[in-house]
PDB file of N, CA and C in Angstrom:
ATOM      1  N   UNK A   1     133.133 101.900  38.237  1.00  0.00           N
ATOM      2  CA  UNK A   1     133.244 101.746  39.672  1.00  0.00           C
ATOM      3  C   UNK A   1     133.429 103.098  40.350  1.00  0.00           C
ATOM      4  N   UNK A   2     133.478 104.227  39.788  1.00  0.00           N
ATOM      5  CA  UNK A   2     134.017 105.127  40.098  1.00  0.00           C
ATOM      6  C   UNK A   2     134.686 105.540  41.329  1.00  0.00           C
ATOM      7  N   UNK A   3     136.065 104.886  41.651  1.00  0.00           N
ATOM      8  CA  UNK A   3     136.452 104.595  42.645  1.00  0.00           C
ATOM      9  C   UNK A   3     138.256 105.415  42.336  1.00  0.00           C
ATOM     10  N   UNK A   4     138.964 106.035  42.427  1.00  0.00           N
ATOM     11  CA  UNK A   4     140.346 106.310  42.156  1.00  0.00           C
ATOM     12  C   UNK A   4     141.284 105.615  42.175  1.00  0.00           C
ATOM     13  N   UNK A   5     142.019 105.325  41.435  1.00  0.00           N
ATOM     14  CA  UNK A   5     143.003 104.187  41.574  1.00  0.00           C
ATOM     15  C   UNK A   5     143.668 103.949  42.731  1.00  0.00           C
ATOM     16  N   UNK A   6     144.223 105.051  43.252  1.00  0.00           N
ATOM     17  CA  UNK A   6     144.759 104.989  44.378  1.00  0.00           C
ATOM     18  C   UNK A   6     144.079 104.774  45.791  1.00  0.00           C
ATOM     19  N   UNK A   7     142.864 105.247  45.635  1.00  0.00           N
ATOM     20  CA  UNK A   7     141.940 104.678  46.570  1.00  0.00           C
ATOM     21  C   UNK A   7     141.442 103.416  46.634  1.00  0.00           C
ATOM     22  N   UNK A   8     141.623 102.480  45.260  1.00  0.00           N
ATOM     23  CA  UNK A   8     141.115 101.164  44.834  1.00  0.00           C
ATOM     24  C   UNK A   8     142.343 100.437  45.640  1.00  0.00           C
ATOM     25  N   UNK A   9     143.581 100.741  45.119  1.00  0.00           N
ATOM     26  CA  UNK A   9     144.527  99.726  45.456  1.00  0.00           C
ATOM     27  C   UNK A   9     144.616  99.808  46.946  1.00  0.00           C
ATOM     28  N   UNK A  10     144.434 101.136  47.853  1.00  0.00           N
ATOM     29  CA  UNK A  10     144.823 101.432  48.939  1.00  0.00           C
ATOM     30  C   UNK A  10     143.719 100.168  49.579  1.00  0.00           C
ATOM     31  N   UNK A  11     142.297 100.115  49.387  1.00  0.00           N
ATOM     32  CA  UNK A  11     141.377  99.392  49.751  1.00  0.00           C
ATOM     33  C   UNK A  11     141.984  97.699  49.788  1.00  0.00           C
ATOM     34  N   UNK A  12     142.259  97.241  48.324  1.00  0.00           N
ATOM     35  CA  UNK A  12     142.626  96.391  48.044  1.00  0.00           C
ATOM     36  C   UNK A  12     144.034  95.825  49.299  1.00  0.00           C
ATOM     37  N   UNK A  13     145.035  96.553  49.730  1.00  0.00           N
ATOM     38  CA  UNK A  13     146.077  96.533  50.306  1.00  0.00           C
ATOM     39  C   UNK A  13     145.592  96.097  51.572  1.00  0.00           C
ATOM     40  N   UNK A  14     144.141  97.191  52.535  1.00  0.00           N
ATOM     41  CA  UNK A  14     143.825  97.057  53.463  1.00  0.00           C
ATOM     42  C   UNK A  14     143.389  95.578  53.414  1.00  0.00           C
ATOM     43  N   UNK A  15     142.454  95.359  52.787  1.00  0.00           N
ATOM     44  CA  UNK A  15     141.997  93.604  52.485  1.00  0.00           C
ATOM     45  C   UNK A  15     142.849  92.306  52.371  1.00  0.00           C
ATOM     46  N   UNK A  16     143.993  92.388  52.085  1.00  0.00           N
ATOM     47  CA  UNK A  16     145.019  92.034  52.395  1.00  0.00           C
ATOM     48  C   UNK A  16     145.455  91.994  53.525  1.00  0.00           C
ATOM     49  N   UNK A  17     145.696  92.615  53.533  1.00  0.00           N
ATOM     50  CA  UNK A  17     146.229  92.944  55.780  1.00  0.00           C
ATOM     51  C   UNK A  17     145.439  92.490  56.140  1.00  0.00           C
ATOM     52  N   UNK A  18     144.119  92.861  56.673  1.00  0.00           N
ATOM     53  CA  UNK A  18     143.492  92.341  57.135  1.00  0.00           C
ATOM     54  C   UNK A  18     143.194  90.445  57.099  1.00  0.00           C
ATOM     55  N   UNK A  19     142.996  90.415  55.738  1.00  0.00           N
ATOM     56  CA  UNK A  19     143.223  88.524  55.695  1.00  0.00           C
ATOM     57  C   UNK A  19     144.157  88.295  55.677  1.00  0.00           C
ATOM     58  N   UNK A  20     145.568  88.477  55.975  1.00  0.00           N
ATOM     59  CA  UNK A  20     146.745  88.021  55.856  1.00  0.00           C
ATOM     60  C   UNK A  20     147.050  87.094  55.145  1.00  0.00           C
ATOM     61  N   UNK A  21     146.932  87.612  53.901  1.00  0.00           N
ATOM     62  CA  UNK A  21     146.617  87.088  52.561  1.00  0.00           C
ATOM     63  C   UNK A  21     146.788  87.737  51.691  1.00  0.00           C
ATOM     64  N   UNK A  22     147.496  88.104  50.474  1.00  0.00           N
ATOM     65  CA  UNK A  22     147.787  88.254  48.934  1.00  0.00           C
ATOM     66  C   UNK A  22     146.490  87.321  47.931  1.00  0.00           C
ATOM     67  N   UNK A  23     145.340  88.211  47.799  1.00  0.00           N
ATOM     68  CA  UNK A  23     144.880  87.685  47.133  1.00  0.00           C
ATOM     69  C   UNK A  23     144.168  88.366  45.483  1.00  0.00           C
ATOM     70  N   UNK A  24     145.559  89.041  45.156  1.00  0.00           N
ATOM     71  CA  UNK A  24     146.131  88.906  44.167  1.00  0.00           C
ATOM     72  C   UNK A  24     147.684  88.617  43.594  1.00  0.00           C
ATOM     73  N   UNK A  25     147.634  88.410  42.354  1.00  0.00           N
ATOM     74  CA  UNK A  25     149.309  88.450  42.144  1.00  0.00           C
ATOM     75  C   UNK A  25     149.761  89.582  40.884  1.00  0.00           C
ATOM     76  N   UNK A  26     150.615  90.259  41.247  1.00  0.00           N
ATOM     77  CA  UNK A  26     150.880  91.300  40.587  1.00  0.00           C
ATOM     78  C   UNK A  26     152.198  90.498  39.767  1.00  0.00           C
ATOM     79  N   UNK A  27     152.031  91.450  38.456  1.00  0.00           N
ATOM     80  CA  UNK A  27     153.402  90.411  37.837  1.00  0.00           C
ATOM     81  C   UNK A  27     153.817  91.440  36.289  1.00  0.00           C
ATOM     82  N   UNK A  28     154.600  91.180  35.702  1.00  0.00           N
ATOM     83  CA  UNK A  28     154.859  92.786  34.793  1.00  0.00           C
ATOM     84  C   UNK A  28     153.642  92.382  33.486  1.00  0.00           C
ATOM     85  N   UNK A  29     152.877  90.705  33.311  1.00  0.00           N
ATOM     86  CA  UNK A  29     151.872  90.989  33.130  1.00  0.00           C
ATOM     87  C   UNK A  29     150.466  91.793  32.905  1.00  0.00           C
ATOM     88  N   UNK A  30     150.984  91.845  34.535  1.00  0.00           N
ATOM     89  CA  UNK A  30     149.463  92.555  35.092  1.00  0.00           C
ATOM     90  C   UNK A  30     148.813  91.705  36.728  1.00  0.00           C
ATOM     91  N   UNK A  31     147.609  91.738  36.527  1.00  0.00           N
ATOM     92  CA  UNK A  31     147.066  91.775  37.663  1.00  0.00           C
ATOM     93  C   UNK A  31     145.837  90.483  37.857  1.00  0.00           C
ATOM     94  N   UNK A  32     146.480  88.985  38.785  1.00  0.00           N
ATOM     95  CA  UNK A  32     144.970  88.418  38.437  1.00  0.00           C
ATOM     96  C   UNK A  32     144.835  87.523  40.035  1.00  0.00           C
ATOM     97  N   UNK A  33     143.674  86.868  40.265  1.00  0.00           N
ATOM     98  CA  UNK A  33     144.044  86.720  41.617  1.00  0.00           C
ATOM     99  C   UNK A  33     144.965  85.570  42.060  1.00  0.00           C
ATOM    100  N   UNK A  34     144.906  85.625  42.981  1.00  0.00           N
ATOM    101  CA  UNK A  34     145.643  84.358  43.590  1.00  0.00           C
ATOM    102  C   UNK A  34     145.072  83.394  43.915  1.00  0.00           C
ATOM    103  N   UNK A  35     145.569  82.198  43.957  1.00  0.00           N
ATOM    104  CA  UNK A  35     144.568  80.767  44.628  1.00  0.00           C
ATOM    105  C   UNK A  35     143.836  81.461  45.955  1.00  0.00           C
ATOM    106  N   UNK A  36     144.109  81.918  46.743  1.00  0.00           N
ATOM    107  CA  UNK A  36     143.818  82.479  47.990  1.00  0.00           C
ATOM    108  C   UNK A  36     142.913  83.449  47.602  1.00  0.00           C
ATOM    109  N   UNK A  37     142.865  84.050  46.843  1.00  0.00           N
ATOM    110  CA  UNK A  37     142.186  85.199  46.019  1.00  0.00           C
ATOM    111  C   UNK A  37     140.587  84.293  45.503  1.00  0.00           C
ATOM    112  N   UNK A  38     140.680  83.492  44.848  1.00  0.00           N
ATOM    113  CA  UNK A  38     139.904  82.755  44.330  1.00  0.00           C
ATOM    114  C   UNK A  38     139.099  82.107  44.966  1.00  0.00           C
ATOM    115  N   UNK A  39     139.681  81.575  45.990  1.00  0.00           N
ATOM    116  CA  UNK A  39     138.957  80.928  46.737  1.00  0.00           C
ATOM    117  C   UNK A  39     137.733  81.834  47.918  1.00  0.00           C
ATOM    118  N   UNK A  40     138.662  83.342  48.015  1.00  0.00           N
ATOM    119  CA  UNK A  40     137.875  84.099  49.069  1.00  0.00           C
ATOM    120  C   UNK A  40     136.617  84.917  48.065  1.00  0.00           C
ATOM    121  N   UNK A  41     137.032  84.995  46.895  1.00  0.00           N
ATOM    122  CA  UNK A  41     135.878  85.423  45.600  1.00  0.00           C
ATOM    123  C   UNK A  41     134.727  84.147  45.860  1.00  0.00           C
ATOM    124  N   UNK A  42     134.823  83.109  45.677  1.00  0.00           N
ATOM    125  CA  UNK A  42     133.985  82.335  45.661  1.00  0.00           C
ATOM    126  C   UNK A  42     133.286  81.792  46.832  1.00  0.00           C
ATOM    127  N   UNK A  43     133.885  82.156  47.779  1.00  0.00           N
ATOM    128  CA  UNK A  43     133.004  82.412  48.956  1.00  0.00           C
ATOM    129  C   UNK A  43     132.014  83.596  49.434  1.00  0.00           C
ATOM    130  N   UNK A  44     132.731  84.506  48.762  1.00  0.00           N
ATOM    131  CA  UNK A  44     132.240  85.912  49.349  1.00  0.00           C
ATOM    132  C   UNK A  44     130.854  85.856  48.578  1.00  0.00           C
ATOM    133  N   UNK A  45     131.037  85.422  47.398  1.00  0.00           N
ATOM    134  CA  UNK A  45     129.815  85.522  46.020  1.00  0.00           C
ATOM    135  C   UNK A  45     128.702  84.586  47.059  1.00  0.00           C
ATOM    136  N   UNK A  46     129.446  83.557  47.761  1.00  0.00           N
ATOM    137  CA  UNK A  46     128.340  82.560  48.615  1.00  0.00           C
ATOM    138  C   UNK A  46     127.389  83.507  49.537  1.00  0.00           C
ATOM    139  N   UNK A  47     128.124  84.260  50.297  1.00  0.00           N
ATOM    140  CA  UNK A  47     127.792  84.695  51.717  1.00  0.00           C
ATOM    141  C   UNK A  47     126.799  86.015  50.741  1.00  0.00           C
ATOM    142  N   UNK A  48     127.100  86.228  50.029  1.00  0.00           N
ATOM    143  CA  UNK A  48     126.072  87.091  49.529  1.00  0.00           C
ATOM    144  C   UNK A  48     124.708  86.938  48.550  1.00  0.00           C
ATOM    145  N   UNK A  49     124.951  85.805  48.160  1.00  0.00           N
ATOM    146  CA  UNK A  49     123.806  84.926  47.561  1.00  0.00           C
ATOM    147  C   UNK A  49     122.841  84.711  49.048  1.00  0.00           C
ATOM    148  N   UNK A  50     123.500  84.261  49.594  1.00  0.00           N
ATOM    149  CA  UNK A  50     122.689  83.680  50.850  1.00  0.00           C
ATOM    150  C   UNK A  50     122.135  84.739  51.473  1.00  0.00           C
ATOM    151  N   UNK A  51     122.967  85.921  51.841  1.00  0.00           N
ATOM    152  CA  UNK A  51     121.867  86.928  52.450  1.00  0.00           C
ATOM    153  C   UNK A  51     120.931  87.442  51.476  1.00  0.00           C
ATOM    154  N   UNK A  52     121.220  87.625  50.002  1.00  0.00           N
ATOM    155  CA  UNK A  52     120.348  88.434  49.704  1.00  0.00           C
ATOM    156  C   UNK A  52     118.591  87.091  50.027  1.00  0.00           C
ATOM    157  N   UNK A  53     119.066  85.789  50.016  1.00  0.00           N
ATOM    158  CA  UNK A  53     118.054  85.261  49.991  1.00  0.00           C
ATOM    159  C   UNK A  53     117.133  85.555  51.196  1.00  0.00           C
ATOM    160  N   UNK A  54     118.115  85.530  52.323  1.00  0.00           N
ATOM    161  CA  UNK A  54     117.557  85.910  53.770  1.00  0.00           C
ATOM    162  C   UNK A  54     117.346  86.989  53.905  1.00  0.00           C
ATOM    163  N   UNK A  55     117.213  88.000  53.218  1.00  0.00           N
ATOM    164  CA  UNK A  55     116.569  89.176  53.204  1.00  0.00           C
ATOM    165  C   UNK A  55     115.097  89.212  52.118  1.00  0.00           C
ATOM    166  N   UNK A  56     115.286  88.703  51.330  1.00  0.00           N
ATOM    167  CA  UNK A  56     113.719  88.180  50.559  1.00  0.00           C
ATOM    168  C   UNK A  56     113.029  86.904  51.538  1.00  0.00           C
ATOM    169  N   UNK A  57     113.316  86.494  51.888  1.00  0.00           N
ATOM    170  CA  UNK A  57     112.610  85.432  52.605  1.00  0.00           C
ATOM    171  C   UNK A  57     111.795  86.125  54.176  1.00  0.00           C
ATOM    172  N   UNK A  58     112.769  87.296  54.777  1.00  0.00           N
ATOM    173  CA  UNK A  58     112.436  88.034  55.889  1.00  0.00           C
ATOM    174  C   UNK A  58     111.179  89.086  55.275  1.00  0.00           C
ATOM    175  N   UNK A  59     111.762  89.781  53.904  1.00  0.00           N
ATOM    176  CA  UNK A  59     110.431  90.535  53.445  1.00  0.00           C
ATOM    177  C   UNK A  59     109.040  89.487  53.072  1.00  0.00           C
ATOM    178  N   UNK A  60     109.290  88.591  52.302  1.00  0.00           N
ATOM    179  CA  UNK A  60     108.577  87.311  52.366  1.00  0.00           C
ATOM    180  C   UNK A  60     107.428  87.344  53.490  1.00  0.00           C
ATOM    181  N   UNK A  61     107.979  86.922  54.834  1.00  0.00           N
ATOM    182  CA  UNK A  61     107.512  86.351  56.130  1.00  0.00           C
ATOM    183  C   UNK A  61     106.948  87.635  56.579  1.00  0.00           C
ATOM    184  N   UNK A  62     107.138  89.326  56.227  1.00  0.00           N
ATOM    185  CA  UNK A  62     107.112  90.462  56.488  1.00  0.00           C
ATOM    186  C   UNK A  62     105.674  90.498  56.226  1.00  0.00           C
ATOM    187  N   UNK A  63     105.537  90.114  54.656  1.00  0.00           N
ATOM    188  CA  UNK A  63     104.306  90.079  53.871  1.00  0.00           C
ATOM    189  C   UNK A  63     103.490  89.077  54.603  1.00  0.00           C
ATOM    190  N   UNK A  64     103.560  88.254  55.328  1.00  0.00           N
ATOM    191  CA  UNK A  64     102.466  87.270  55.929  1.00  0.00           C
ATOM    192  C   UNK A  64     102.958  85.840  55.396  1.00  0.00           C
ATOM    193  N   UNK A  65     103.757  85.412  54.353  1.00  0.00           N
ATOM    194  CA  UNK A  65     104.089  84.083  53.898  1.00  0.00           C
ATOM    195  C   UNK A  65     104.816  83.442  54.858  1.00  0.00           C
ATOM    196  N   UNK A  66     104.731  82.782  56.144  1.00  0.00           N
ATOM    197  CA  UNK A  66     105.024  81.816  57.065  1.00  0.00           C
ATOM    198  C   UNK A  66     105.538  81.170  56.194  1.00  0.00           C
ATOM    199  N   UNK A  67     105.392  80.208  55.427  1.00  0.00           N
ATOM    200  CA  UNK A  67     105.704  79.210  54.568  1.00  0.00           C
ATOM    201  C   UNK A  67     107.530  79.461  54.327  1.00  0.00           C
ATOM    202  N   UNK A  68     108.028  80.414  53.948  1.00  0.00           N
ATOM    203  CA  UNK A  68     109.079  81.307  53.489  1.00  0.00           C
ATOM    204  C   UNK A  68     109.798  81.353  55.236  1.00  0.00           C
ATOM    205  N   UNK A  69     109.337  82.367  55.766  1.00  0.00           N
ATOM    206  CA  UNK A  69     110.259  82.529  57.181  1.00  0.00           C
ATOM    207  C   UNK A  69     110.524  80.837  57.647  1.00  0.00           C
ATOM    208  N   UNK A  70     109.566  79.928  57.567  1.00  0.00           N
ATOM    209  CA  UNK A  70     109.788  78.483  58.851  1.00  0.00           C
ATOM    210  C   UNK A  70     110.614  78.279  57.818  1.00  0.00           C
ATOM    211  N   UNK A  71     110.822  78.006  56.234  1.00  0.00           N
ATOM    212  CA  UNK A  71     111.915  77.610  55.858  1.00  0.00           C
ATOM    213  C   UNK A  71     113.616  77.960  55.848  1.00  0.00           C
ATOM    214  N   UNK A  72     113.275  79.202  56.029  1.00  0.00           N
ATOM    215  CA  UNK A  72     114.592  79.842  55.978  1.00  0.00           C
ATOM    216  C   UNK A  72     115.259  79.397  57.388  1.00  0.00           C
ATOM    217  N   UNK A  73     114.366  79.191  58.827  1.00  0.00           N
ATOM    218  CA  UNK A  73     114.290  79.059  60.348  1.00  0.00           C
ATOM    219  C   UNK A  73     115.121  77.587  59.759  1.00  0.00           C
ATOM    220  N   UNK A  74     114.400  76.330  59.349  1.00  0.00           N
ATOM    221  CA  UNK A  74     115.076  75.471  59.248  1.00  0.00           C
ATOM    222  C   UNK A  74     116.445  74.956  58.252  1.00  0.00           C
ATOM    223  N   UNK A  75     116.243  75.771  57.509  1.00  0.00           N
ATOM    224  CA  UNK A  75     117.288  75.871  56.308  1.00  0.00           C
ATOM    225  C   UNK A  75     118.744  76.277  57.263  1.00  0.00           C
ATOM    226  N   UNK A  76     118.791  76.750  58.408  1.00  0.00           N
ATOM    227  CA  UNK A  76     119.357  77.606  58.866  1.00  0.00           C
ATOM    228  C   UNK A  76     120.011  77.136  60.453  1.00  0.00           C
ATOM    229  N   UNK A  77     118.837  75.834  61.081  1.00  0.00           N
ATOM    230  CA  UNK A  77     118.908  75.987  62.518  1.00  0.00           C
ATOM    231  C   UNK A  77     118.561  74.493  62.708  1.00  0.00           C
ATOM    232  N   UNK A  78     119.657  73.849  62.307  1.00  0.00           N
ATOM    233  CA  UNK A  78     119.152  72.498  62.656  1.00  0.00           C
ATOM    234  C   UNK A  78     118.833  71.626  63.784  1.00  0.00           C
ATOM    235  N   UNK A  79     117.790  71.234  64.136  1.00  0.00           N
ATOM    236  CA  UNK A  79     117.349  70.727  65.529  1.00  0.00           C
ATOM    237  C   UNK A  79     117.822  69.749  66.092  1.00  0.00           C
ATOM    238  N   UNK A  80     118.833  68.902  65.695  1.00  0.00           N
ATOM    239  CA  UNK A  80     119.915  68.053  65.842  1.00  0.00           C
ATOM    240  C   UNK A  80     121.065  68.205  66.965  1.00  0.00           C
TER     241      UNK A  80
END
């Protein structure tokens, strides 16, 4: 990751604050997440699955495949 420890945790701390949330738990263990932790991992993994799709689907529609952009349009924008 090549990231410094102290710069990792400092990051980690900010992310915290910011969600006003502990989403890890520190313990003389060690280090693993928290329910709150877990739950924002498994979302985040969502929100990024999904764009990377909406970014292949935009190069997709880029390339001329309509087929790809109207799906992503409705996948996305329900007329309801």
């Amino acid at each position: 990751m090549h990231v410094a420890q102290s710069a990792l945790s400092r990051q980690i701390q900010d992310l915290e604050e910011e969600l006003k949330v502990k989403i890890f738990k520190r313990d003389k263990r060690g280090v693993s997440l928290s329910a709150a932790g877990e739950v924002f991992l498994d979302k985040v993994r969502r929100l990024v699955s999904e764009s990377q799709q909406a970014i292949e689907a935009a190069r997709s529609a880029a390339r001329g495949n309509w087929a790809s952009w109207r799906s992503l349009i409705s996948a996305r924008c329900p007329t309801d």
